[in-house]
Protein backbone atom coordinates (compact mmCIF):
# COMPACT_ATOMS: atom_id res chain seq x y z
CA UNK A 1 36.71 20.14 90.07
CA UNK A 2 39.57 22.60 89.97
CA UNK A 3 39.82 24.51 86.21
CA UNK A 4 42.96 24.21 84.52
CA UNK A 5 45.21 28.05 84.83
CA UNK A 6 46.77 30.18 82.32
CA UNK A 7 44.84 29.72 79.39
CA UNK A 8 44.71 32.27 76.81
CA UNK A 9 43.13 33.60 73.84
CA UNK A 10 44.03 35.08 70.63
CA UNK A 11 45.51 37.83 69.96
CA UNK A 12 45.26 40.84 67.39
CA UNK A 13 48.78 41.59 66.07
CA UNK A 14 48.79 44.45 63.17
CA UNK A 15 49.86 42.30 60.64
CA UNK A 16 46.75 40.04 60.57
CA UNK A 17 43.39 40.06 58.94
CA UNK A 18 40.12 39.36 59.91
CA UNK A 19 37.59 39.28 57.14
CA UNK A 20 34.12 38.59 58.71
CA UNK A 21 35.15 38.67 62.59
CA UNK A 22 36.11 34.77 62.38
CA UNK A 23 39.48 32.85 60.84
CA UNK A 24 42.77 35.44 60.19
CA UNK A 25 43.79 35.43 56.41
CA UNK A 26 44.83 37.49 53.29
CA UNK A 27 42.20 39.34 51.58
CA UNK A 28 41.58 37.93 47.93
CA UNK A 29 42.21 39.93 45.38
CA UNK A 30 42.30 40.18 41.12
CA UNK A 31 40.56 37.02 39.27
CA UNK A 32 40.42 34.14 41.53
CA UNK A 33 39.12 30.03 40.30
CA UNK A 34 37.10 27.63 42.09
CA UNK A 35 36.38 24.01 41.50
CA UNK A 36 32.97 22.93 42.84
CA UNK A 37 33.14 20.51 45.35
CA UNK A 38 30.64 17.46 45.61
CA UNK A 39 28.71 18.72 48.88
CA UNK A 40 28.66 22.06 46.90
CA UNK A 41 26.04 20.08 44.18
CA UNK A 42 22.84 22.08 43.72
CA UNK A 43 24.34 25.36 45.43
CA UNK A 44 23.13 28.82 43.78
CA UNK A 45 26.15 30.40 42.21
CA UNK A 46 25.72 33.66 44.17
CA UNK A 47 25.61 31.52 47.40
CA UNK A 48 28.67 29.20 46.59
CA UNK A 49 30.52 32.52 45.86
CA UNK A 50 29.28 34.36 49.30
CA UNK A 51 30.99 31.38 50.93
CA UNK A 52 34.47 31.09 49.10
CA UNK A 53 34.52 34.69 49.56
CA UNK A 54 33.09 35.30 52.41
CA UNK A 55 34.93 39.39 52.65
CA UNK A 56 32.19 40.24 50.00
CA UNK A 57 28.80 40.57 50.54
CA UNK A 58 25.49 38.62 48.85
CA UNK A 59 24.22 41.73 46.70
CA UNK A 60 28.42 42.27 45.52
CA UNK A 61 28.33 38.95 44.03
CA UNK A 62 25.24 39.11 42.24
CA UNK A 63 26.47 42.59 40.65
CA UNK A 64 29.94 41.22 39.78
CA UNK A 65 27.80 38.10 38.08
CA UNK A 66 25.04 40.64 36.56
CA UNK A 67 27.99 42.60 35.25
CA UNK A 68 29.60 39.61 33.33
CA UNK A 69 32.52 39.25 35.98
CA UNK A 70 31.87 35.43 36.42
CA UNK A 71 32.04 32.44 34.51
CA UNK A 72 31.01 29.28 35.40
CA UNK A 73 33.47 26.45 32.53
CA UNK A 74 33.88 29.47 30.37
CA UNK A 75 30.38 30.56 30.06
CA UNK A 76 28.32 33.78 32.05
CA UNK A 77 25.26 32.45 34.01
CA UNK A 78 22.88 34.05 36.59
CA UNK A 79 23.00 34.53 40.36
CA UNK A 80 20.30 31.70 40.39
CA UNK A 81 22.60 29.29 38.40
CA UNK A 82 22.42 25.81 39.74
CA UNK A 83 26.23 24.50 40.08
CA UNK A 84 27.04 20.75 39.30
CA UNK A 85 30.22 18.77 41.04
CA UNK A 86 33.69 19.43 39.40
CA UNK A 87 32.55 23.04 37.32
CA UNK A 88 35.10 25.44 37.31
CA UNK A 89 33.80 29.13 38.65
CA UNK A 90 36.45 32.09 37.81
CA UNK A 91 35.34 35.60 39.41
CA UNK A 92 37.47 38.85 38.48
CA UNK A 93 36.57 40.31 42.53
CA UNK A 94 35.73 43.60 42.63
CA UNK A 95 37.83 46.27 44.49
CA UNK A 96 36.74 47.93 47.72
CA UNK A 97 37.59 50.99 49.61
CA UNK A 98 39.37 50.69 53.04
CA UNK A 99 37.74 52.64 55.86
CA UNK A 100 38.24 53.04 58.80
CA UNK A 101 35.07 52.45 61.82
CA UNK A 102 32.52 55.02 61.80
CA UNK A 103 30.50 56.06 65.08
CA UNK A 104 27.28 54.34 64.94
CA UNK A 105 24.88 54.06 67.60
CA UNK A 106 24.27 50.92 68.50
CA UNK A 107 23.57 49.33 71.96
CA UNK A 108 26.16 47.95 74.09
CA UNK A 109 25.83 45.50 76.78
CA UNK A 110 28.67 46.61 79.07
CA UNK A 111 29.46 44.52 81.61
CA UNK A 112 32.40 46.83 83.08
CA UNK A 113 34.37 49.86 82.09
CA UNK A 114 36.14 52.62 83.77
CA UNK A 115 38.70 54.88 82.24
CA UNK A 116 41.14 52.20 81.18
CA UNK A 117 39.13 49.10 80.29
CA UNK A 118 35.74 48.17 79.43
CA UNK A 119 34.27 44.80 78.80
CA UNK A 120 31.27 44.13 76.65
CA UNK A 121 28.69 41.30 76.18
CA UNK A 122 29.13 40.92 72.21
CA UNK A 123 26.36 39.72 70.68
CA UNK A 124 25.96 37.18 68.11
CA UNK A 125 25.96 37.84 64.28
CA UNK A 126 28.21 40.80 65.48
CA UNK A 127 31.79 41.60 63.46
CA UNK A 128 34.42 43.15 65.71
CA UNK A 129 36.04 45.16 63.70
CA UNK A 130 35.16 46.59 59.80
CA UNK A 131 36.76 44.56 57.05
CA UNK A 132 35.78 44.12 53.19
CA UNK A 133 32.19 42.91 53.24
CA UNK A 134 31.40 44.44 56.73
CA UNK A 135 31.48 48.48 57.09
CA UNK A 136 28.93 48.95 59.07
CA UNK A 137 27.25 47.15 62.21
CA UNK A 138 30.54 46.25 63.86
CA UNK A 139 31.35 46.39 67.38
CA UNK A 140 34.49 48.63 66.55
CA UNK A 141 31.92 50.49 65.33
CA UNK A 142 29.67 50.96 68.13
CA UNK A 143 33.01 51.55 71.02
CA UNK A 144 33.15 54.60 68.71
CA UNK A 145 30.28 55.84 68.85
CA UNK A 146 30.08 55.34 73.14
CA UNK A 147 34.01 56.07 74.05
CA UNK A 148 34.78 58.44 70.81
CA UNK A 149 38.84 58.93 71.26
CA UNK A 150 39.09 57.32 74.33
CA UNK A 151 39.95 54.14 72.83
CA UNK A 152 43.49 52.65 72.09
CA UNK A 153 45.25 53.08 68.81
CA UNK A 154 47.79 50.21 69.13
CA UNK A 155 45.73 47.88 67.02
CA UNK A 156 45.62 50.26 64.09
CA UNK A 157 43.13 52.80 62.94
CA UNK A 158 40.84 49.76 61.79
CA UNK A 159 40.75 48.22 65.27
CA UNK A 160 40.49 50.81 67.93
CA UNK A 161 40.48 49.43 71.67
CA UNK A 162 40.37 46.32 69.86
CA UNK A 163 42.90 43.66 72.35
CA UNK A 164 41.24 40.17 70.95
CA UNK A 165 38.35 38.77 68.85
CA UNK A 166 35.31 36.25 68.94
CA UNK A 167 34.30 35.10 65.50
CA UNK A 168 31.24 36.57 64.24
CA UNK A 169 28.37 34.09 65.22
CA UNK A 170 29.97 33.69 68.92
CA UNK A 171 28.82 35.92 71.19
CA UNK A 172 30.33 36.66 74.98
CA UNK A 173 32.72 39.07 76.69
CA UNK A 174 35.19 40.85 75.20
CA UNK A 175 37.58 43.07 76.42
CA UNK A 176 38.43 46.82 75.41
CA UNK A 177 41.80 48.98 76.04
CA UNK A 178 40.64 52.58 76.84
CA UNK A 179 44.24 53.79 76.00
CA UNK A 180 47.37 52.33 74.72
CA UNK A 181 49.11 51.85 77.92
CA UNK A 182 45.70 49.40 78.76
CA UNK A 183 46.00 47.85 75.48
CA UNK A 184 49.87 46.64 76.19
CA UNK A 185 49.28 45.97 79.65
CA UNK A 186 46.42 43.36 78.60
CA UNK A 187 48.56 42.47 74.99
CA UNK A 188 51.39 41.45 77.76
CA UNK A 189 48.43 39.39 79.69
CA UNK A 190 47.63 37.19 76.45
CA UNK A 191 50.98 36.89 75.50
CA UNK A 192 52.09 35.54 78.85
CA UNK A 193 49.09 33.73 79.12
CA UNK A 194 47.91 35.18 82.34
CA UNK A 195 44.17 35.81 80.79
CA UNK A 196 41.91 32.99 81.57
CA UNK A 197 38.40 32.07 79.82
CA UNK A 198 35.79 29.96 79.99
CA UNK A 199 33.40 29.43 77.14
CA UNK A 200 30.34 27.51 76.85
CA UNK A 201 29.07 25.09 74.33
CA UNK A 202 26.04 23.14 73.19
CA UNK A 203 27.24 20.30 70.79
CA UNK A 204 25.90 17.25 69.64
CA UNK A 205 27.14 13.46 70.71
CA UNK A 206 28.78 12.44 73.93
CA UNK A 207 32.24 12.73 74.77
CA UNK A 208 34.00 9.25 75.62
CA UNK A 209 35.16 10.85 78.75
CA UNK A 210 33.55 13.95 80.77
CA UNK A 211 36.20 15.97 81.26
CA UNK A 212 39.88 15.73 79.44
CA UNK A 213 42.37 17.91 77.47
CA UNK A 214 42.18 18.04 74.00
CA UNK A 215 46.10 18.48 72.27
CA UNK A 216 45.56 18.32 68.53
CA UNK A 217 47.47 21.33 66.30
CA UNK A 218 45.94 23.31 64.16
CA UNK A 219 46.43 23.94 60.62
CA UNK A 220 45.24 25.36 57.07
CA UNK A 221 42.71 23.44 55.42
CA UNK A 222 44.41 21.20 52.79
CA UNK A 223 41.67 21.52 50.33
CA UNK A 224 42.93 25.31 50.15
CA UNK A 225 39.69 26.16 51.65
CA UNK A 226 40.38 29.72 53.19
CA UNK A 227 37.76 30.53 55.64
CA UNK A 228 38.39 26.90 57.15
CA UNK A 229 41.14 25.23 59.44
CA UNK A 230 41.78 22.01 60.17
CA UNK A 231 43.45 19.69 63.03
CA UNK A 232 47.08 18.89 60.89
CA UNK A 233 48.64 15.99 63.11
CA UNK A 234 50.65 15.65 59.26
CA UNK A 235 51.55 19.54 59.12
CA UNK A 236 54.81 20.65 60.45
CA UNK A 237 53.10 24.37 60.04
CA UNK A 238 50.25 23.48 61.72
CA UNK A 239 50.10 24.85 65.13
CA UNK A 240 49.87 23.55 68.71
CA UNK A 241 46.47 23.71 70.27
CA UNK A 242 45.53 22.41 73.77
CA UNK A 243 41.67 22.46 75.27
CA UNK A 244 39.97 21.52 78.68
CA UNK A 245 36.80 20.86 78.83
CA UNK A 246 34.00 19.40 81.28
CA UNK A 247 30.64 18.21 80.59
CA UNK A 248 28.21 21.06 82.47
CA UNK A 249 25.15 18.44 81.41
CA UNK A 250 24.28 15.79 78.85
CA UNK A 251 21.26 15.53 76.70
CA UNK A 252 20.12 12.79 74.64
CA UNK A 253 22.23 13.09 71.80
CA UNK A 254 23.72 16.44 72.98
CA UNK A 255 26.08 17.93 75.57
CA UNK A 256 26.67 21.51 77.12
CA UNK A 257 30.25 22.03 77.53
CA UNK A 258 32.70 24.06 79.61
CA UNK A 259 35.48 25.00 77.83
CA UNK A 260 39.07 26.61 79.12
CA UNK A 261 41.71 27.03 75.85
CA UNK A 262 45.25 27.07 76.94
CA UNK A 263 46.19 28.25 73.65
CA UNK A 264 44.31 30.99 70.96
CA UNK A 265 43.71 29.35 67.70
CA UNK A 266 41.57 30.21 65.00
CA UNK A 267 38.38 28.28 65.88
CA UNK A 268 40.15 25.95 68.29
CA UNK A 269 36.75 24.98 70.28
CA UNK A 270 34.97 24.75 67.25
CA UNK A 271 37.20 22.27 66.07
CA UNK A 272 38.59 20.43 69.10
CA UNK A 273 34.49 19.28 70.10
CA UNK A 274 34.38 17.94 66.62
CA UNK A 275 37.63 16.26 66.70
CA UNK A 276 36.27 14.35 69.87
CA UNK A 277 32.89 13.63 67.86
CA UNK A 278 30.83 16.68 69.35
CA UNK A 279 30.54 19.44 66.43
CA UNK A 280 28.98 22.58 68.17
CA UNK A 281 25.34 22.68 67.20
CA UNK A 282 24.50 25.41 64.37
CA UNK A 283 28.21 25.32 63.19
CA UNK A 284 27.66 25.64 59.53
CA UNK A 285 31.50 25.49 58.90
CA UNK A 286 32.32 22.46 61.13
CA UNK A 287 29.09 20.27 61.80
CA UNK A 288 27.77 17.63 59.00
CA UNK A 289 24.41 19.17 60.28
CA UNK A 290 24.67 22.24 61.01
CA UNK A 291 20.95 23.61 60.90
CA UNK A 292 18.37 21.67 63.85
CA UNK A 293 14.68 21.50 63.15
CA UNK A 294 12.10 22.03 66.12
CA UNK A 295 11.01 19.03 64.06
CA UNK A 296 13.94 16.73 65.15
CA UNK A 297 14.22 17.58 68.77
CA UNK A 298 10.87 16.88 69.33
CA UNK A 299 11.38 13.21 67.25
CA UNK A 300 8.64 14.17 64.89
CA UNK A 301 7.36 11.07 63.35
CA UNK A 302 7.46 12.59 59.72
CA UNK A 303 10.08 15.41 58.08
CA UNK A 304 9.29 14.63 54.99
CA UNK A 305 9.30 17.14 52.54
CA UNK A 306 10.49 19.78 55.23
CA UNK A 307 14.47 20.77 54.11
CA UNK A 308 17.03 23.01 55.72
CA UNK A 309 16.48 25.69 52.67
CA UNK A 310 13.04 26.06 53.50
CA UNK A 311 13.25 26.28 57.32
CA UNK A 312 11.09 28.56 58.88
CA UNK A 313 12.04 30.93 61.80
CA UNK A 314 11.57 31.12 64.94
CA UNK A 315 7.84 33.41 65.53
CA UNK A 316 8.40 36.88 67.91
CA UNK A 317 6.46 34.99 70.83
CA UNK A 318 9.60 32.55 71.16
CA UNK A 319 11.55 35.08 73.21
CA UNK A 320 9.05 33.98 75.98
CA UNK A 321 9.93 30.36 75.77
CA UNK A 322 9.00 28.95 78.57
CA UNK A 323 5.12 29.95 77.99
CA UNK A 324 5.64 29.12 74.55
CA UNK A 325 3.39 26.24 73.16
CA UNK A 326 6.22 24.45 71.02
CA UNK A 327 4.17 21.44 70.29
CA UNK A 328 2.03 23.85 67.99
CA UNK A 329 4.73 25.35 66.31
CA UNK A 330 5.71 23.72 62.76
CA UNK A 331 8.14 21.12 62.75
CA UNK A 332 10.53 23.19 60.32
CA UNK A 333 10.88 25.72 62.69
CA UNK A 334 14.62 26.64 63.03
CA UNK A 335 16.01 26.16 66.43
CA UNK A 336 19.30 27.67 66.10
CA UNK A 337 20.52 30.51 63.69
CA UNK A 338 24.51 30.46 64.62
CA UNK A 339 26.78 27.91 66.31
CA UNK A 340 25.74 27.52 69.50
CA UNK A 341 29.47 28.96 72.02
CA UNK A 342 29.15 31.65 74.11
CA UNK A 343 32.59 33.41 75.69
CA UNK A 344 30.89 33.11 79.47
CA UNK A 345 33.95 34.72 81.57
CA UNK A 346 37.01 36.10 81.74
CA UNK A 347 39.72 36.72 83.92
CA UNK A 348 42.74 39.21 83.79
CA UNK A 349 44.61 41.56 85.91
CA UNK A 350 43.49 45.24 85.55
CA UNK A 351 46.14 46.86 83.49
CA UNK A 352 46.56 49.97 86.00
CA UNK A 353 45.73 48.65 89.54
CA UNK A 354 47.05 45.39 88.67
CA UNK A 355 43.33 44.27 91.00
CA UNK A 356 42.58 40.36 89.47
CA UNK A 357 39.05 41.09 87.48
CA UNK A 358 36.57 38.33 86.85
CA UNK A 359 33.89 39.20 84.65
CA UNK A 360 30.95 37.06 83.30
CA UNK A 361 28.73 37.26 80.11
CA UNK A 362 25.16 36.02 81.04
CA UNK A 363 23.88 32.82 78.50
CA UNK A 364 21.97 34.77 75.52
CA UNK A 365 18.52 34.41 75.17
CA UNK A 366 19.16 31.89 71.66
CA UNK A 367 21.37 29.50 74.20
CA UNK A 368 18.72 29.77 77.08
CA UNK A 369 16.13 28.85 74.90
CA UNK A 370 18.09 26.03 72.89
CA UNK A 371 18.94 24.54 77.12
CA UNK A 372 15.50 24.86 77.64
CA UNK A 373 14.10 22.94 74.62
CA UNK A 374 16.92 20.29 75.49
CA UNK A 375 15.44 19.57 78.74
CA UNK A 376 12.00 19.60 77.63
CA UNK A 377 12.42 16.99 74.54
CA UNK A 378 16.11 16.16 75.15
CA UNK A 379 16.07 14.94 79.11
């Protein structure tokens, strides 16, 4: 089969931001109010507020709540606070410093680089560049600490060598501008859609058909939700969005998916695999179940009693999975940590030779293991 050309993906223009390495949006500020939603029953109030605000971190929103900054209908509770359906939760959010990416040393998987561009294997869990909630541990970060000032400045002193983006929890090659003449030959690339990429996926269900575009736009979530977009057929804002994808195998009751986006939209695979009925496995934004139990691949007779909360994780040994004994392993075992898309190859012209570049990110070892665990229970 021949792959569809010019796709593209998105781009980092200096006027957006990107709180936790996943959707663009404004960065909350001053007192902000949230209604409890009815799948939010039974959440902790620290955790409901780590998700509506995802730009702050777990240990800020306990302080803010310790300190009296939160109020669940009018009244102060504890980080522990069960929430009921339809309560109203008002936080006064605290104010952070801006910084700029520090050097820290932290290992790289470079899969190319010379003195204009370098390409690295990001791993999951990873944020690409610092924003509120996520100083430290980002791969903006580490380029620092490995190229110093031989990175672009054309994304601004928060992004440096920074050209595109993977959300956090998706891991794969991404590319770096050593200067800024790099970063506006390669900006040009996106733009013109000239870059091509191919990302893999591992999603529950079966598509009707085994390979087809997807052309569904893409828009804000209409519950207001920020860290959330939706397909808006109904939105004249809402933006175009077109996907190709092929079935690479099928499972029972999953499929591993090739996938080439024509356009760059905030989690455009993510949600054009749902909109066909196949929500990437370990999505916890877009899948009705986004946490998988050992337990359930293997069709354990009995999970009762065993719940998502509790789930255990996966034991050291597991990184040799194939000489793992997974039958003895507890049937709340966690399977996957993150949603399971990979960013498996690129393809761009080199911004001074002008040479066509191909470059491909190896499966990580969570995806390897997840294919492997397919095929043994899943065949």
């Amino acid at each position: 089969m021949t792959e569809p050309q010019d796709f593209t993906d998105e781009l980092i223009f200096p006027d957006e931001t990107d709180g936790a390495g996943d959707a663009a949006h404004e960065i909350p500020t001053g007192t902000q109010t949230v209604v409890t939603a009815l799948d939010e029953s039974g959440w902790r109030l620290d955790k409901f507020l780590v998700y509506h605000f995802p730009d702050f971190s777990r240990v800020m929103m306990r302080n803010s709540i310790t300190d009296g900054n939160v109020f669940v209908d009018g009244k102060t509770a504890k980080p522990a606070y069960k929430l009921n359906p339809g309560q109203t939760v008002t936080i006064t959010l605290p104010e952070l410093p801006r910084e700029c990416p520090h050097a820290e040393d932290i290992p790289l998987e470079i899969l190319y680089e010379d003195e204009w561009v370098a390409a690295v294997n990001k791993p999951p869990g990873m944020v690409v560049h610092p924003a509120r909630g996520h100083w430290s541990g980002t791969l903006a970060s580490a380029l620092q600490f490995r190229y110093g000032d031989d990175l672009s400045q054309s994304g601004g002193p928060q992004r440096p060598g920074i050209v595109h983006r993977l959300d956090r929890d998706t891991s794969g090659v991404i590319l770096v501008a050593r200067n800024d003449f790099s970063h506006a030959k390669l900006a040009a690339q996106f733009e013109q859609r000239l870059v091509q990429k191919q990302y893999f996926a591992v999603s529950y269900g079966r598509p009707v058909r085994d390979c087809d575009w997807i052309d569904a736009p893409i828009g804000d979530h209409s519950g207001g939700q920020r860290e959330k977009k939706m397909i808006r057929f109904d939105d004249p804002d809402a933006r175009s969005a077109r996907t190709f994808y092929e079935v690479a195998e099928h499972f029972d009751g999953f499929t591993a998916f090739r996938c080439f986006p024509k356009t760059g939209r905030t989690h455009q695979i993510r949600l054009h695999l749902t909109y066909i009925g196949c929500p990437i496995a370990g999505d916890l934004l877009y899948s009705t179940h986004p946490r998988l139990l050992l337990g359930e691949l293997r069709r354990d007779r009995s999970l009762s009693g065993i719940s998502l909360d509790s789930a255990l994780p996966l034991p050291p040994e597991a990184e040799d999975y194939e000489n793992t004994d997974w039958s003895a392993l507890p049937a709340g075992t966690l399977v996957l940590e993150r949603q399971a898309l990979h960013a498996q190859r690129i393809e761009f012209f080199h911004p001074k030779t002008g040479e066509k570049m191909q470059l491909v990110a190896p499966l990580p070892l969570d995806i390897r293991r997840f294919l492997f665990l397919l095929g043994k229970y899943r065949k």
